[in-house]
Protein backbone atom coordinates (compact mmCIF):
# COMPACT_ATOMS: atom_id res chain seq x y z
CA UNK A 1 57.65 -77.12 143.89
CA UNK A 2 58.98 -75.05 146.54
CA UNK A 3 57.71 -72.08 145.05
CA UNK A 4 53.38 -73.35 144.81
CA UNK A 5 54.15 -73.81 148.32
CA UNK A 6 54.83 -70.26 148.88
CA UNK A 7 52.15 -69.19 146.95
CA UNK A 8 49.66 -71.01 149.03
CA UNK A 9 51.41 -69.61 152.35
CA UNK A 10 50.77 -66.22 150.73
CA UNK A 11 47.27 -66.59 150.27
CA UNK A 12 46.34 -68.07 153.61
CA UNK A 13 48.29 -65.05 154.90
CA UNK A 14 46.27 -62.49 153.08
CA UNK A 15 43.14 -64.40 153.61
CA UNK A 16 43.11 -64.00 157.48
CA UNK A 17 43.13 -60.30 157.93
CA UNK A 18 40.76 -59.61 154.86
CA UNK A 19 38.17 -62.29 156.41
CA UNK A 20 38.70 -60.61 160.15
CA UNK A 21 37.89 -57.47 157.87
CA UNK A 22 34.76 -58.48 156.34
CA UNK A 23 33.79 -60.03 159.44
CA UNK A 24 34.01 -56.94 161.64
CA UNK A 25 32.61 -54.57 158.69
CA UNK A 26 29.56 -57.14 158.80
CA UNK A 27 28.73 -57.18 162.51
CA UNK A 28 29.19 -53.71 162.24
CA UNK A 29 26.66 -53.04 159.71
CA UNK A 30 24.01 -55.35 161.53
CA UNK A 31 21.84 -53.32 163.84
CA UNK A 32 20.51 -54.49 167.02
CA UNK A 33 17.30 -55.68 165.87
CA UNK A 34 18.94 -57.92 163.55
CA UNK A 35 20.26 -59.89 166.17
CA UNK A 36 18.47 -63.25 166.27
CA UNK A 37 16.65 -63.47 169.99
CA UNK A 38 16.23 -66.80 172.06
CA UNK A 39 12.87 -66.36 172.06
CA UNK A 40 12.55 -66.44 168.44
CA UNK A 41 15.21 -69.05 167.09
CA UNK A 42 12.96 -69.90 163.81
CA UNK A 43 13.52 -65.90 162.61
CA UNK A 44 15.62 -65.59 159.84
CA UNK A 45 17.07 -62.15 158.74
């Protein structure tokens, strides 16, 4: 039993820095017009 528990630990480990990954290489690759505006909350990308 010990050992699933480990596995899970492992996974949740990994699974912050590649989503903090993604997540930077996303906002990255947005320009600034595809920010959504106040003025416009109804436009979608």
């Amino acid at each position: 039993m010990t050992g699933d528990w480990s596995f899970v630990v492992w996974i949740v480990v990994m699974a912050i820095p590649v989503g903090l990954f993604l997540a930077t290489r996303w906002s990255r690759s947005r320009g600034p017009s595809d920010a959504m505006n106040k003025d416009e909350p109804d436009k979608m990308p």
